[in-house]
Protein backbone atom coordinates (compact mmCIF):
# COMPACT_ATOMS: atom_id res chain seq x y z
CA UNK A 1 0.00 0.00 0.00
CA UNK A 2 1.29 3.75 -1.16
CA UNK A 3 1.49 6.04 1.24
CA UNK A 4 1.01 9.76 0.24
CA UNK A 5 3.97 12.16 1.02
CA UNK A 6 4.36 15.68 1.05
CA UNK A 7 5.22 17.66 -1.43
CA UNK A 8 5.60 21.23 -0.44
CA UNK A 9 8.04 22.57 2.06
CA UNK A 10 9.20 20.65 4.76
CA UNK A 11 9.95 23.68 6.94
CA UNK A 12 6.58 25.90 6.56
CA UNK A 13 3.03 25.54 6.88
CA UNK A 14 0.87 26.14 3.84
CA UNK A 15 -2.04 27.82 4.29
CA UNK A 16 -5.10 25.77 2.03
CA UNK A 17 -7.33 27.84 -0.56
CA UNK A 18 -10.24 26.73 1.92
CA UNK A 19 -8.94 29.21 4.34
CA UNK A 20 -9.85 31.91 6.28
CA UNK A 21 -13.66 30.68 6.80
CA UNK A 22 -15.84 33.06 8.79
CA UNK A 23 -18.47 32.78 10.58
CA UNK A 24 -21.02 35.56 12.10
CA UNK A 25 -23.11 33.70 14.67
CA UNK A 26 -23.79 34.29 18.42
CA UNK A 27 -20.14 35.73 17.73
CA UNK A 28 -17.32 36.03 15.16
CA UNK A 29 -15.34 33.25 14.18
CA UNK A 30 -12.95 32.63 12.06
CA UNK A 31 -11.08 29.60 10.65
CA UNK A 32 -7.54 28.79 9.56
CA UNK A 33 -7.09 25.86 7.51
CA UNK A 34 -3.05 24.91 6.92
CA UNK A 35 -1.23 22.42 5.69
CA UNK A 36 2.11 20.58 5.80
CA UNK A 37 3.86 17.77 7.13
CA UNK A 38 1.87 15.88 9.91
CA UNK A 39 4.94 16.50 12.59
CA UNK A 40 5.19 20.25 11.52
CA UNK A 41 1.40 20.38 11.93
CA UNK A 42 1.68 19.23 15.28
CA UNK A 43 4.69 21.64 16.66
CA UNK A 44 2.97 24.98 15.27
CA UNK A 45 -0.79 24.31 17.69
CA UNK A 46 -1.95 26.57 19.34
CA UNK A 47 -3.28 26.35 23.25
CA UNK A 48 -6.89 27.65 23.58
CA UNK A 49 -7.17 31.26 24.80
CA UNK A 50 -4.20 32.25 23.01
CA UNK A 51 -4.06 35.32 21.58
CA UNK A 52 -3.17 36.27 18.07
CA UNK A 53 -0.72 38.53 16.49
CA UNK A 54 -0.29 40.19 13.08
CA UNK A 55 -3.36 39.67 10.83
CA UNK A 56 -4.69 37.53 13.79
CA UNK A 57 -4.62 40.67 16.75
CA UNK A 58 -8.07 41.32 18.35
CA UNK A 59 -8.72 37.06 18.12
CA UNK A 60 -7.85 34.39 20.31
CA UNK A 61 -8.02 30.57 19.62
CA UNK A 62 -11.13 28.76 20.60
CA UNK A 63 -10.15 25.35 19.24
CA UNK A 64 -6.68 23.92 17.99
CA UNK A 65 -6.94 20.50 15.68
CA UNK A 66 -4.54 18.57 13.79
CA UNK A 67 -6.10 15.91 11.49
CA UNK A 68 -3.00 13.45 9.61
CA UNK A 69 -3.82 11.65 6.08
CA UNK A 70 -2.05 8.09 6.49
CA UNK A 71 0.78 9.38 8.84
CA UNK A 72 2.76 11.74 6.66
CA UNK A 73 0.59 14.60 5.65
CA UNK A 74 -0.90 17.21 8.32
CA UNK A 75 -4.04 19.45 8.19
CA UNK A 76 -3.91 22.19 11.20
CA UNK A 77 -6.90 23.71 12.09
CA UNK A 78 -7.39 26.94 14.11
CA UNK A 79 -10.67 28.16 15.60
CA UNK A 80 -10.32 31.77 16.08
CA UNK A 81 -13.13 33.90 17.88
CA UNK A 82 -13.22 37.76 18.09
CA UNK A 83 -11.73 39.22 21.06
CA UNK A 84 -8.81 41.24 23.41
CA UNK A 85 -8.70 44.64 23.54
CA UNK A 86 -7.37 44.89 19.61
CA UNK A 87 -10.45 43.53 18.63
CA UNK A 88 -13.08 45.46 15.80
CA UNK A 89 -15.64 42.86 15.02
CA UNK A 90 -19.17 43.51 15.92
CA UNK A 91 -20.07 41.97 19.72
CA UNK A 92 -22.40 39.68 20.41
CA UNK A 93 -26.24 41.06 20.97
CA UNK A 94 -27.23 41.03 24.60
CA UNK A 95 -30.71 39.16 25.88
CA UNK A 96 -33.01 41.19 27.98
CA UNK A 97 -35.77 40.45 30.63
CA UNK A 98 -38.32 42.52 31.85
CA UNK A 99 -40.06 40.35 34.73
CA UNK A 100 -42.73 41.74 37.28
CA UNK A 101 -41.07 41.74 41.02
CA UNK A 102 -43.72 41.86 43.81
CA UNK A 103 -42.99 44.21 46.44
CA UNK A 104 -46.21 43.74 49.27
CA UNK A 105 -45.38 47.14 50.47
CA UNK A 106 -47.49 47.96 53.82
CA UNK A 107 -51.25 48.83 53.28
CA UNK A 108 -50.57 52.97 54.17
CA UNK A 109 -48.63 53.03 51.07
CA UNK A 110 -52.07 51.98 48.87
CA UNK A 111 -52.98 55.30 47.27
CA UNK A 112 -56.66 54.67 48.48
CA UNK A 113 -54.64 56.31 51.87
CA UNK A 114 -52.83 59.05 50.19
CA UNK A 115 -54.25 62.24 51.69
CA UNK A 116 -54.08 60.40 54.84
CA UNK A 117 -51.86 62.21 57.49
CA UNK A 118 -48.89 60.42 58.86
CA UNK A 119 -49.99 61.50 62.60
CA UNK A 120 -53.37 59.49 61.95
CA UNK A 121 -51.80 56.24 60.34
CA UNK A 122 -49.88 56.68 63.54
CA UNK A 123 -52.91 56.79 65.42
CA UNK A 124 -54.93 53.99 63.58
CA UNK A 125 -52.20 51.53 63.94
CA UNK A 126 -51.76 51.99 67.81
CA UNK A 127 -55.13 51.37 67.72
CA UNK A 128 -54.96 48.19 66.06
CA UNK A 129 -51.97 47.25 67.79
CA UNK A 130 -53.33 47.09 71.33
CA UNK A 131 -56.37 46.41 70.36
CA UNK A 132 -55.50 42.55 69.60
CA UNK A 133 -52.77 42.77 71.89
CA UNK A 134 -53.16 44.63 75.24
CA UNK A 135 -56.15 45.00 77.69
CA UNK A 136 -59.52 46.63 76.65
CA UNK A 137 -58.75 49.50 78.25
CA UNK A 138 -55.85 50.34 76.25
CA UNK A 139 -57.48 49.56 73.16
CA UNK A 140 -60.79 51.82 73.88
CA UNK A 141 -57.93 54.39 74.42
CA UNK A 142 -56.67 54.29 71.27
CA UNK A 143 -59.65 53.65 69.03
CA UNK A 144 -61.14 56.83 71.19
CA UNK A 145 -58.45 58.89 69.83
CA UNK A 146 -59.66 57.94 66.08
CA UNK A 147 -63.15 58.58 67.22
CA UNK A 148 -61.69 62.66 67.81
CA UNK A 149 -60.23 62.99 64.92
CA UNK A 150 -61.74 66.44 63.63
CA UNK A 151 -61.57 66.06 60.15
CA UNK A 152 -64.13 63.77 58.57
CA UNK A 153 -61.79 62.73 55.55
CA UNK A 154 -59.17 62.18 58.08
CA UNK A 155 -61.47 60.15 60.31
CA UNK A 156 -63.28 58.28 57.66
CA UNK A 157 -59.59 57.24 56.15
CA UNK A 158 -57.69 56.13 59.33
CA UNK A 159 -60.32 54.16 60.78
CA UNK A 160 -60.77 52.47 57.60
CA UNK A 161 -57.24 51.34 57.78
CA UNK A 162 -57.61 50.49 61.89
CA UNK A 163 -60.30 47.93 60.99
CA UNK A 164 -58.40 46.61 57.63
CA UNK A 165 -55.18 46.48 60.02
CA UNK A 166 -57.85 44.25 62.48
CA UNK A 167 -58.48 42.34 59.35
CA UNK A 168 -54.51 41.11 59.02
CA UNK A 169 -54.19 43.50 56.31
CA UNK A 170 -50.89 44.97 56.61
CA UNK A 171 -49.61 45.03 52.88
CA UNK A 172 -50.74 44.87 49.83
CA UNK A 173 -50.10 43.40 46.25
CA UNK A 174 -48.74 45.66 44.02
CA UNK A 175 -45.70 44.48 40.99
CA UNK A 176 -43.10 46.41 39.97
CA UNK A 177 -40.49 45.54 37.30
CA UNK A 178 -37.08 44.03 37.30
CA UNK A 179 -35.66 44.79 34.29
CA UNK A 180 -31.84 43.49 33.09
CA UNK A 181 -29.93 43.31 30.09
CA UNK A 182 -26.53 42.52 29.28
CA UNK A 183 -24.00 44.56 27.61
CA UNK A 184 -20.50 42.70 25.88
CA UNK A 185 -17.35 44.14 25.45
CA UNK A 186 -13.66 43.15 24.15
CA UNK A 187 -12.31 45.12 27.25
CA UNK A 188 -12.91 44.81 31.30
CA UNK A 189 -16.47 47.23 32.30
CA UNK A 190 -16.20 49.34 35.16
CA UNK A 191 -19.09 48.09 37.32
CA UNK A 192 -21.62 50.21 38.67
CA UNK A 193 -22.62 49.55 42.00
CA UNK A 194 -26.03 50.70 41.43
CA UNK A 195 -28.09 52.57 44.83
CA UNK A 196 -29.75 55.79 42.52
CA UNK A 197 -32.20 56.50 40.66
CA UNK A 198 -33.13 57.23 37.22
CA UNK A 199 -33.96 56.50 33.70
CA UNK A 200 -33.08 52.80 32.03
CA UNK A 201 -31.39 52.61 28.60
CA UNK A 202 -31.07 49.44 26.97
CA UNK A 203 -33.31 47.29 24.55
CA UNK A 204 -36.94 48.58 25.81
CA UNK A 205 -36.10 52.43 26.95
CA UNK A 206 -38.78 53.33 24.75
CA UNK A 207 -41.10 50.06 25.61
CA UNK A 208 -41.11 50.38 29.16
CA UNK A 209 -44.57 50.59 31.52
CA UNK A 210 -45.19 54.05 32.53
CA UNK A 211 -45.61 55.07 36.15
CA UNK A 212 -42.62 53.52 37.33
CA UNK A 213 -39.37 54.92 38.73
CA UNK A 214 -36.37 52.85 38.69
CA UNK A 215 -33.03 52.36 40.75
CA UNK A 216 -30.11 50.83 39.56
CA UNK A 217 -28.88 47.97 41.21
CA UNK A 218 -25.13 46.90 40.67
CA UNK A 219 -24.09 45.37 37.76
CA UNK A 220 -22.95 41.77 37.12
CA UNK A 221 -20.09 41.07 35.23
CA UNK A 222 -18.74 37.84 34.24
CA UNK A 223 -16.48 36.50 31.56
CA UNK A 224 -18.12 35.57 28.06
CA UNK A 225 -14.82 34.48 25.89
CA UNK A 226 -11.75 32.21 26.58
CA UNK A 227 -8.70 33.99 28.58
CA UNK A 228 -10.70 37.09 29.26
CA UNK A 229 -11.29 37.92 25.98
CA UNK A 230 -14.96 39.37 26.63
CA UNK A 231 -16.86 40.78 29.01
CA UNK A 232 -20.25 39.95 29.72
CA UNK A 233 -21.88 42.61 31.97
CA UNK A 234 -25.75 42.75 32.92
CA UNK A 235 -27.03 46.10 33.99
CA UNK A 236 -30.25 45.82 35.78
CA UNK A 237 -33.45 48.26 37.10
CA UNK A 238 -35.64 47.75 39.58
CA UNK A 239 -39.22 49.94 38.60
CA UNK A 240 -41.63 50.63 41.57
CA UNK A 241 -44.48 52.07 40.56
CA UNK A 242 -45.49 55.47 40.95
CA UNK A 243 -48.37 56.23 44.13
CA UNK A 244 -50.34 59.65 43.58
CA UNK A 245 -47.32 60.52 41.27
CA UNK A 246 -45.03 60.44 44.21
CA UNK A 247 -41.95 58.35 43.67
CA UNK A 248 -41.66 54.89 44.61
CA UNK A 249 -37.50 55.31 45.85
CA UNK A 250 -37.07 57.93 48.69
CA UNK A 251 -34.88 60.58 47.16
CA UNK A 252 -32.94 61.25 50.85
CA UNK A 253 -31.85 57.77 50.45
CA UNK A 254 -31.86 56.69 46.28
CA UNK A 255 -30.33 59.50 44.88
CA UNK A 256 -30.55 60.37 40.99
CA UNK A 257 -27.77 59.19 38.85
């Protein structure tokens, strides 16, 4: 049986008419195809997460193969995929979520109590309090303090919310949004570590539900190509919804960004 033998140069790789392939998927790759003796083949791999030089700066090697015909004669394949700081090829499009996040915040915050004065929540949830807690006594007290109130808005609205705080009724359901997306780059992000307020970019800027103000919460970054190559970073917003127009983040604590 003939074995086939090489019959181009013994001290360089050729590279094959088949090659560069490219491919524009979830990311760029591209493929080197070269060929040459088996042992030559073999001596120039490449370790993945290498990174290239000359034509090949801004990749870095996903995938090294050598395939041999009969023993003698070597195909070398390189995997390349975008990425390093040198790199220009378009970066990979980010997902995005918008998912409703329950919040249960407590029953005062229901704009049915909006106009209702902080000193009289204060006074309808004593009431309640030692009312189903402490002696009768204490809770006549308390309940005769709602009875004075002067106001008959004011009355009316914190003794509905003594007896729905009698009732077990402490929050209430209400969604806001959690909203991510994620952001690539060739080069390391500088995180944000979220805490203020303000207005999301992103994929649905122009598609998210109104009423809602948002606060940045601190971003997640995490690799998304071989050897640090990419960056994967996902930003993410957390909408409350707007009560009365009044913001859902307290601006002495969630300042605007």
């Amino acid at each position: 049986m003939s074995l086939l033998v090489w019959k181009g140069p013994t001290n360089a790789l050729v590279l094959s008419s088949r090659s560069p392939k490219f491919v524009y998927s979830d990311r760029v790759r591209a493929t080197d195809i070269y060929m040459g003796p088996a042992a030559l083949c073999a001596a120039y791999m490449l370790a993945r997460g290498t990174f290239g030089t000359g034509f090949r700066g801004g990749w870095v090697v996903n995938q090294c193969t050598v395939d041999t015909d009969r023993g003698t004669i070597g195909t070398l394949t390189i995997d390349w995929e975008a990425g390093g700081a040198a790199a220009t090829q378009p970066l990979p499009v980010g997902d995005f979520s918008c998912e409703p996040q329950e919040l249960y915040p407590k029953i005062e915050r229901n704009a049915f109590f909006v106009n209702l004065l902080p000193k009289n929540i204060r006074l309808a949830a004593q009431a309640a309090f030692y009312t189903t807690t402490a002696a009768t006594t204490d809770g006549d007290q308390f309940t005769g303090n709602l009875a004075a109130i002067a106001d008959p808005t004011q009355n009316a609205l914190a003794n509905s919310l003594y007896v729905k705080l009698l009732r077990g009724e402490e929050t209430f359901y209400i969604a806001g949004w959690r909203y991510s997306y994620e952001v690539y780059s060739y080069t390391p992000p500088a995180p944000s570590p979220g805490g203020f307020t303000g207005t999301p970019s992103g994929p649905l800027a122009n598609s998210l539900p109104a009423n809602v103000s948002w606060l940045r919460l601190a971003d997640h970054i995490m690799p998304a190509g071989v050897n640090g190559s990419m960056y994967k970073n996902t930003i993410t917003w957390l909408g409350g919804p707007l009560n009365a127009g009044i913001g859902y983040w307290d601006p002495d604590l969630y300042p605007a960004g």
